[in-house]
Every structure is written in C-alpha cells, then in structure tokens.
Protein backbone atom coordinates (compact mmCIF):
# COMPACT_ATOMS: atom_id res chain seq x y z
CA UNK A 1 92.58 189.94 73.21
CA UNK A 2 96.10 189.47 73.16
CA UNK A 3 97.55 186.41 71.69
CA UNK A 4 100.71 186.44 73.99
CA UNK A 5 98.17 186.26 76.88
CA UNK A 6 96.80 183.39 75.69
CA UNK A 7 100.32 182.16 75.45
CA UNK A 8 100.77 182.70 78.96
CA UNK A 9 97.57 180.91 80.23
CA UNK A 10 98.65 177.60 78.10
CA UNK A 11 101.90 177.47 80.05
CA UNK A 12 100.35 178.70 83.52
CA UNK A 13 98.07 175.67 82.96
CA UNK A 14 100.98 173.84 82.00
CA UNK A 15 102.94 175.33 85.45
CA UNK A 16 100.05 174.56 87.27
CA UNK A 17 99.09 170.76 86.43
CA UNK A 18 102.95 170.09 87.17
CA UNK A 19 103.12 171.07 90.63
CA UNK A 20 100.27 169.09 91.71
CA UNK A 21 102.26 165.86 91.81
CA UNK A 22 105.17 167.69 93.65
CA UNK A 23 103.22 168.91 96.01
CA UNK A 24 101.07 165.82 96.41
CA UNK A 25 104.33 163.26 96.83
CA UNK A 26 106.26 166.08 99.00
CA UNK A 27 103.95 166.53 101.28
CA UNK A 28 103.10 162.70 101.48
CA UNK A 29 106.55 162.91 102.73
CA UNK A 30 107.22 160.32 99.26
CA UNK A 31 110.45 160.67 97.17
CA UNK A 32 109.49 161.74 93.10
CA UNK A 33 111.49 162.61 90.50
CA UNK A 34 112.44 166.12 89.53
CA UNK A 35 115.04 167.77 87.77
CA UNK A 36 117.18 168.19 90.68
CA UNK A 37 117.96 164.10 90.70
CA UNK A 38 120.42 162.12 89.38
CA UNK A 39 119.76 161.32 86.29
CA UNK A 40 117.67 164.62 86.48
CA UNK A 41 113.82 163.85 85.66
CA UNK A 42 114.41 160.00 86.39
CA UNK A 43 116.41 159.80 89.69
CA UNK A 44 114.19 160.33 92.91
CA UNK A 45 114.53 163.89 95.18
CA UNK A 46 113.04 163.77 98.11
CA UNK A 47 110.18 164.97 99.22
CA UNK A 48 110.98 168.35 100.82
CA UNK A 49 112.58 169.21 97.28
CA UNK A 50 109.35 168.31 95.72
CA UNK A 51 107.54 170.40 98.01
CA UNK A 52 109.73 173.39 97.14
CA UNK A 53 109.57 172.40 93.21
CA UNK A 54 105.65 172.38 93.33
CA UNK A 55 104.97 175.45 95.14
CA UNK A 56 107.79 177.51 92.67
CA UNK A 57 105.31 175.97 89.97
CA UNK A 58 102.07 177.10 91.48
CA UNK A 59 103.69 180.46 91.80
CA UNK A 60 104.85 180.05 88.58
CA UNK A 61 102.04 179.10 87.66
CA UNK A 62 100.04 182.18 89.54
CA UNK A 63 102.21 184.83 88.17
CA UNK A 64 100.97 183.39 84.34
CA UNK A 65 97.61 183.32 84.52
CA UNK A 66 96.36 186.15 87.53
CA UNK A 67 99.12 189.12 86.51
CA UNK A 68 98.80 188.43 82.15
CA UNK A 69 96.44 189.73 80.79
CA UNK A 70 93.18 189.88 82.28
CA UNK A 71 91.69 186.20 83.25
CA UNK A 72 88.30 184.98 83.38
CA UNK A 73 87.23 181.68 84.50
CA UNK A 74 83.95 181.98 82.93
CA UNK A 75 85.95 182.91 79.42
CA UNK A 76 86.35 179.58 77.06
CA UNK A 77 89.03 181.22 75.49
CA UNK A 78 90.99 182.12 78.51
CA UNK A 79 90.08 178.18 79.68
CA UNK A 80 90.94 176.64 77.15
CA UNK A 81 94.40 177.46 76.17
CA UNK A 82 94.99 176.77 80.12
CA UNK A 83 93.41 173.74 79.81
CA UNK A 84 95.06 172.68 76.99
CA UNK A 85 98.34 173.11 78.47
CA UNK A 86 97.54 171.47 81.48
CA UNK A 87 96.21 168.34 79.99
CA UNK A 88 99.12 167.86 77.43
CA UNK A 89 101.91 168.42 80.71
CA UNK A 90 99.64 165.86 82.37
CA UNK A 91 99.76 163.29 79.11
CA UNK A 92 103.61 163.65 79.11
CA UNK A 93 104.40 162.86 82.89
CA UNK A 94 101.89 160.20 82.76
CA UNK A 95 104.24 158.33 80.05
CA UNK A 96 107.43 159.35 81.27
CA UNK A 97 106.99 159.17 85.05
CA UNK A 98 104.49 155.93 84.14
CA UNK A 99 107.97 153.90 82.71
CA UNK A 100 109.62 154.15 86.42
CA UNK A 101 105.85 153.28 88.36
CA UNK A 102 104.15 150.32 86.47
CA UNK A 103 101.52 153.06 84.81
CA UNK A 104 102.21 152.59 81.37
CA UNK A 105 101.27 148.92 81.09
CA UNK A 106 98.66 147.96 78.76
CA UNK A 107 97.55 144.50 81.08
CA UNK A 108 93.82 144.68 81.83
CA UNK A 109 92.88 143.83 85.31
C-alpha cells in the first residue's frame, strides 16, 4: 500500500462531498456560492456555474480515487481516508456556508 494513494482517496473524498451541493443547488436551478463570486466563496454564482463547478469536482473527484492506486470499496483503509476527507469538507461548508443560510444557529426548535 502506498501512502500517497491514500493521500489521494482523502482528497477524492474531499472532491467528491464538495460537488454534491453544486450539483444539487445548480441543477435546482438555485444560486450558491463558489469561488467564482464576488467576494469569492461568499457572493452567490448562479446555478449553471455551480453545475459546471460540481461536475469538475466529481471528475476531480473520479480521477483521485478510480485511476490512484488501486480502490476497493470493501477495503477500510481505502474507505476511510475517503471518508475522512469527505466528512471534514462537509464540517467546514456546513460552518462557513451555514453563516450566510441561518444553519449555524444554536436555537432549539
């Protein structure tokens, strides 16, 4: 095992878990932030940029984890570094993107 390859699945994880809001706001035809904005990462784009931002992640993304290495889903130590980047990407947008959509309050319904 290669530790660079495990490298690569953490960010294609990472790659990966960040296009799914892009994709998801693009083609809900939504504006979202990305760094093509103004302020870049806290201005809106809209949605066909997102669209084209997510899917250059998920190829991104596809090119990390399917053409490193050799990947195995059923492999907890090929998971897990992709997992592990794709959970701590997720953590940060949720408190940086949360500050411009109401998610970061701590109010209990």
């Amino acid at each position: 095992m290669n530790w660079l390859w495990l490298v690569s699945y953490f960010f294609g994880g990472a790659f990966a878990a960040n296009a799914v809001p892009h994709l998801v706001s693009g083609v809900m035809g939504r504006a979202f932030q990305s760094p093509f904005a103004k302020p870049p990462g806290e201005g809106l784009s809209s949605s066909t940029i997102n669209v084209l931002w997510g899917f250059l992640n998920a190829g991104i993304a596809y090119l990390l984890i399917a053409h490193v290495g050799d990947f195995h889903f059923r492999s907890w130590l090929h998971v897990v570094p992709l997992g592990l980047g794709a959970l701590l990407i997720s953590m940060f947008s949720a408190r940086h993107f949360g500050q411009f959509h109401g998610g970061n309050s701590s109010q209990r319904i």
